[in-house]
N, C-alpha and C. Protein backbone atom coordinates (compact mmCIF):
# COMPACT_ATOMS: atom_id res chain seq x y z
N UNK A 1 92.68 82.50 61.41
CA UNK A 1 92.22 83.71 62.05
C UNK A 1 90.75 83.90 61.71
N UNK A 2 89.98 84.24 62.73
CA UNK A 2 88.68 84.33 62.48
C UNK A 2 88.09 85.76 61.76
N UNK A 3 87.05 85.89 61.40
CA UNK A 3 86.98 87.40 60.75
C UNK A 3 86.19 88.21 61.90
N UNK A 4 86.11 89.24 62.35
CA UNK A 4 84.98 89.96 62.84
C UNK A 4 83.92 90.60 62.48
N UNK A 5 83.16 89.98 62.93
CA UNK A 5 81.78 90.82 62.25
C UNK A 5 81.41 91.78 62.47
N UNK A 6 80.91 93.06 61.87
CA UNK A 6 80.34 94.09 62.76
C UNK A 6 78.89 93.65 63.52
N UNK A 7 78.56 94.45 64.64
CA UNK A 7 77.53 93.97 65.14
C UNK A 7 76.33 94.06 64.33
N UNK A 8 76.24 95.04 63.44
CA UNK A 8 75.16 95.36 62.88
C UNK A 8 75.10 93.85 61.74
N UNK A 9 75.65 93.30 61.56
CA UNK A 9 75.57 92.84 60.79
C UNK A 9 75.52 90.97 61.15
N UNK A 10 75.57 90.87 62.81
CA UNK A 10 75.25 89.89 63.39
C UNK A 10 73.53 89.21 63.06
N UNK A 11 72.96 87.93 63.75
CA UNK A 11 72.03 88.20 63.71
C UNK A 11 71.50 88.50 65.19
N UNK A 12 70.64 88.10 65.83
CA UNK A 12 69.84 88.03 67.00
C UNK A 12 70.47 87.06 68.10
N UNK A 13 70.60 86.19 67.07
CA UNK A 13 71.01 84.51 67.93
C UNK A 13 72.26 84.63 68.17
N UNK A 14 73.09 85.49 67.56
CA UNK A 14 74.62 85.50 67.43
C UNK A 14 74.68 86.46 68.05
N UNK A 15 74.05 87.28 68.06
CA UNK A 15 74.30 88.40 69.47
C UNK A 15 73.98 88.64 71.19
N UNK A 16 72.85 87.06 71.10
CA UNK A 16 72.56 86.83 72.53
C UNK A 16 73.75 86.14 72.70
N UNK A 17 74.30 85.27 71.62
CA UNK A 17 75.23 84.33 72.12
C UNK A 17 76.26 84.96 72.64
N UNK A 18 76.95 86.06 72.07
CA UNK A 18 78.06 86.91 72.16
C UNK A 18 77.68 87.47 73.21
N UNK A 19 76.56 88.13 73.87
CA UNK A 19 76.26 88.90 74.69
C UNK A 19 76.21 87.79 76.15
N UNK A 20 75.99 86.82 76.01
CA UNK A 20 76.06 85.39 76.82
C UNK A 20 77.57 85.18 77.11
N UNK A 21 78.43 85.15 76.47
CA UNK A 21 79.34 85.26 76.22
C UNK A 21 80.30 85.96 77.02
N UNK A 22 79.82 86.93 76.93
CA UNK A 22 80.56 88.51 77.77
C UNK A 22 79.93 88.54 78.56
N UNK A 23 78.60 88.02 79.29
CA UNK A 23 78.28 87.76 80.72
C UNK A 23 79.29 87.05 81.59
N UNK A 24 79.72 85.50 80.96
CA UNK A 24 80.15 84.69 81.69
C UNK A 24 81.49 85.50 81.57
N UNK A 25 82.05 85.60 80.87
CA UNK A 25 83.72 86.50 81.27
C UNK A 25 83.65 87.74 82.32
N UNK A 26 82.39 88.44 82.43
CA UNK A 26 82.49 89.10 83.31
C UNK A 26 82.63 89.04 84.62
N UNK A 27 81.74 87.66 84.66
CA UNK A 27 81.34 87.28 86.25
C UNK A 27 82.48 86.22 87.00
N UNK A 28 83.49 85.71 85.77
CA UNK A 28 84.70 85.15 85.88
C UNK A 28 85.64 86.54 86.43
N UNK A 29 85.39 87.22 85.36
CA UNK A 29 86.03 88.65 85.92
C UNK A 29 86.13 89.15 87.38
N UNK A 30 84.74 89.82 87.83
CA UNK A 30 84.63 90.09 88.77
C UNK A 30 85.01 88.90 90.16
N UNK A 31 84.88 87.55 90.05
CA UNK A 31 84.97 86.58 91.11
C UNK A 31 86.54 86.57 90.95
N UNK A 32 87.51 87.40 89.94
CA UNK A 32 88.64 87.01 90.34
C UNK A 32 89.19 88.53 91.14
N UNK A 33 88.31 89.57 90.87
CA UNK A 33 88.51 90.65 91.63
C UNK A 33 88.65 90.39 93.09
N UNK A 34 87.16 90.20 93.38
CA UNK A 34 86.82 89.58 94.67
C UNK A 34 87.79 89.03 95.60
N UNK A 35 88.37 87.76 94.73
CA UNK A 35 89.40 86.99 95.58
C UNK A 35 90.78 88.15 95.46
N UNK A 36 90.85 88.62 94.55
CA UNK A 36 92.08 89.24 94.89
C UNK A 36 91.92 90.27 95.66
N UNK A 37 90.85 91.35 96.03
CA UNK A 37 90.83 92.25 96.80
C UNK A 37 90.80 91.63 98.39
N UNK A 38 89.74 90.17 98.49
CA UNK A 38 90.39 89.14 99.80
C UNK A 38 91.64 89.32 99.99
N UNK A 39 92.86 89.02 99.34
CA UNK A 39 93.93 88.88 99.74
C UNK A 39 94.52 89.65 99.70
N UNK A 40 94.46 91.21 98.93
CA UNK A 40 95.48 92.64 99.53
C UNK A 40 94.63 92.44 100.94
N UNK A 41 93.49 92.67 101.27
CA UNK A 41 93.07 92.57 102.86
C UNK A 41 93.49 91.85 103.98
N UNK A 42 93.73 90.83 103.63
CA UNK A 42 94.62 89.50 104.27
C UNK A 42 95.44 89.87 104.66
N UNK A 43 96.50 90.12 103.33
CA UNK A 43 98.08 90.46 103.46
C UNK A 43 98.45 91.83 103.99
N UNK A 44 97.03 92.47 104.19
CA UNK A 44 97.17 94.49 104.99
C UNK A 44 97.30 93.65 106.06
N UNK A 45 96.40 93.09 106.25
CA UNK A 45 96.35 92.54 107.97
C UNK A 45 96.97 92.33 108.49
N UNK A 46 97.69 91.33 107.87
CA UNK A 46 98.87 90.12 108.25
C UNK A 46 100.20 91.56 108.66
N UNK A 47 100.26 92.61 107.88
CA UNK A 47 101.12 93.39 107.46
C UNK A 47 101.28 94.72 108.48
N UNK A 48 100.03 94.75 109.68
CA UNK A 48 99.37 95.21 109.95
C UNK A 48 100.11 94.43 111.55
N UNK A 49 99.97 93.21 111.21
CA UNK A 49 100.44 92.82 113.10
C UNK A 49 101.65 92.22 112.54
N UNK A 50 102.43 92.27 111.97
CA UNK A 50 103.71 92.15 112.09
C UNK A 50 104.43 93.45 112.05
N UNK A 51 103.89 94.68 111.74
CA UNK A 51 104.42 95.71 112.16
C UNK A 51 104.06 95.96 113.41
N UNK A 52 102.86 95.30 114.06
CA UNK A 52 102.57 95.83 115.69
C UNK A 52 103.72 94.81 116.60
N UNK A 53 104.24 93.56 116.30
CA UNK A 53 105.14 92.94 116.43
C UNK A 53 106.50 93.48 116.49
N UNK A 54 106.81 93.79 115.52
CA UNK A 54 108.02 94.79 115.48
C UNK A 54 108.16 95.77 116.23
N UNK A 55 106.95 96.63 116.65
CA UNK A 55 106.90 97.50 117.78
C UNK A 55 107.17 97.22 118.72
N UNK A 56 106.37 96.25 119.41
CA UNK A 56 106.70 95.63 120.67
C UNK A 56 107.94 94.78 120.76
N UNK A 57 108.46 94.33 120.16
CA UNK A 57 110.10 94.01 119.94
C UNK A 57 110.98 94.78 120.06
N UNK A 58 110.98 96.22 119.32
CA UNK A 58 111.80 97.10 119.80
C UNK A 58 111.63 97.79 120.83
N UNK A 59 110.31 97.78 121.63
CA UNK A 59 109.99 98.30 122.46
C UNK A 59 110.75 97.50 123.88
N UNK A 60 110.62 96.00 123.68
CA UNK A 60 111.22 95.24 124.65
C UNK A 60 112.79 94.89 124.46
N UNK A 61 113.31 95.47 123.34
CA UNK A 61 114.79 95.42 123.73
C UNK A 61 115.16 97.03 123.55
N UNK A 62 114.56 97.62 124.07
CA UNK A 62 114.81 99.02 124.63
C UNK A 62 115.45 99.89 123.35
N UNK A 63 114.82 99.29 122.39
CA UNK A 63 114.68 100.02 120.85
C UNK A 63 114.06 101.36 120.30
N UNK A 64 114.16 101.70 121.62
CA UNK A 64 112.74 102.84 120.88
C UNK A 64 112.90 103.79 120.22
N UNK A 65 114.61 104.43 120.01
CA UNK A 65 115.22 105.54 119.59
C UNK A 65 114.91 105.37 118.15
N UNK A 66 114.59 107.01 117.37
CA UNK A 66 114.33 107.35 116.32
C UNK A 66 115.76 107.21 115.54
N UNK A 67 115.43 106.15 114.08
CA UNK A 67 117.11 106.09 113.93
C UNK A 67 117.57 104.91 113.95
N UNK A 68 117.29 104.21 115.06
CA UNK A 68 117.98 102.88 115.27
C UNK A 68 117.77 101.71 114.33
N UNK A 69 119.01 100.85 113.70
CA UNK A 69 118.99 100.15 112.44
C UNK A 69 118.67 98.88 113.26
N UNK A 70 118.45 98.16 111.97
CA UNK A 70 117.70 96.58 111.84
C UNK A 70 118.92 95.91 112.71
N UNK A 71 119.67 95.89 112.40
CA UNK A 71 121.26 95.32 113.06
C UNK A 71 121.15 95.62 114.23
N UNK A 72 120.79 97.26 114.94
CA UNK A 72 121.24 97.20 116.13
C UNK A 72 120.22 96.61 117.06
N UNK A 73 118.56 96.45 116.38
CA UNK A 73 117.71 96.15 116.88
C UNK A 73 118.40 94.10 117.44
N UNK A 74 118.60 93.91 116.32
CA UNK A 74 118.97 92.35 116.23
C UNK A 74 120.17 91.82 117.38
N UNK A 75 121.17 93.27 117.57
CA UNK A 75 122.09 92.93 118.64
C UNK A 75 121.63 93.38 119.76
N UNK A 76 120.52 93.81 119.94
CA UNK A 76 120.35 94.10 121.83
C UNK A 76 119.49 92.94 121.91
N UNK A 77 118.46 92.30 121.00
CA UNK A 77 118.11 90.97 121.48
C UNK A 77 118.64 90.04 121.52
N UNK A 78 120.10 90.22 120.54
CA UNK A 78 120.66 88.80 120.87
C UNK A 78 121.34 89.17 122.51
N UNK A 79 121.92 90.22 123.03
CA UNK A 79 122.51 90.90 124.04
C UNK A 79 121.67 90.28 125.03
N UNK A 80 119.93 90.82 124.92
CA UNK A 80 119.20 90.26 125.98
C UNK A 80 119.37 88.81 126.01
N UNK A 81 118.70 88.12 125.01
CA UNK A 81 119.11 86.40 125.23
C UNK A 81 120.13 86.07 125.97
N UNK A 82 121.14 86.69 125.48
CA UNK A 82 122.71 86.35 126.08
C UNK A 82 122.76 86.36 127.96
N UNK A 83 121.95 87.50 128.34
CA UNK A 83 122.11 87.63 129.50
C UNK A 83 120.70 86.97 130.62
N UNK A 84 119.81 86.64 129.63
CA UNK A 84 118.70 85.95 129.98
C UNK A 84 119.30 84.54 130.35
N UNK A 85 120.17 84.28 129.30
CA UNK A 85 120.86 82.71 129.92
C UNK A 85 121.60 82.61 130.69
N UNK A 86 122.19 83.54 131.04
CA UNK A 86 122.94 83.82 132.49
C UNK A 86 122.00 83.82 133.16
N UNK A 87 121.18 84.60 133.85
CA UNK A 87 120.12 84.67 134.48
C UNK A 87 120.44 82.96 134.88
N UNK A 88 119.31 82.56 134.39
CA UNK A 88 119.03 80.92 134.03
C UNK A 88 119.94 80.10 134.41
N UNK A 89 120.98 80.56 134.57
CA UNK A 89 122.17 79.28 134.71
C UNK A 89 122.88 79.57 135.93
């Protein structure tokens, strides 16, 4: 285990070094901010058109009622498919 020094009791050279020191961790610091605030932005985005997706999905299987569950959303599109392939055939 190393001892700690108080600062006062550093010298000059040992305190640019330390102060050198805590530059580079900072700027490691901050560049990992950076990238991570990139990617909550990303993932808003991303988060952002897959809920506009979902809209227009329930919107096109005539989902629009306040209320209506994940299930029932899932059975009027499979309903539509179903009758889309009739159509088709």
């Amino acid at each position: 285990m190393t001892e700690h020094k108080s600062t006062a009791d550093l010298s000059r050279e040992e305190l640019e070094v330390a102060f050198d020191e805590l530059v580079i961790h900072f700027e490691k610091t901050v560049r990992h901010l950076e990238h991570a605030t990139q990617l909550l932005a990303k993932l808003g985005k991303e988060q952002g058109q897959a809920l506009a997706w979902l809209k227009e999905i329930r919107h096109a299987a005539g989902a629009t009622a306040p209320g209506i569950s994940h299930r029932e959303v899932c059975l009027l599109i499979k309903d539509l498919r179903h009758k889309a392939m009739e159509v088709q055939h």
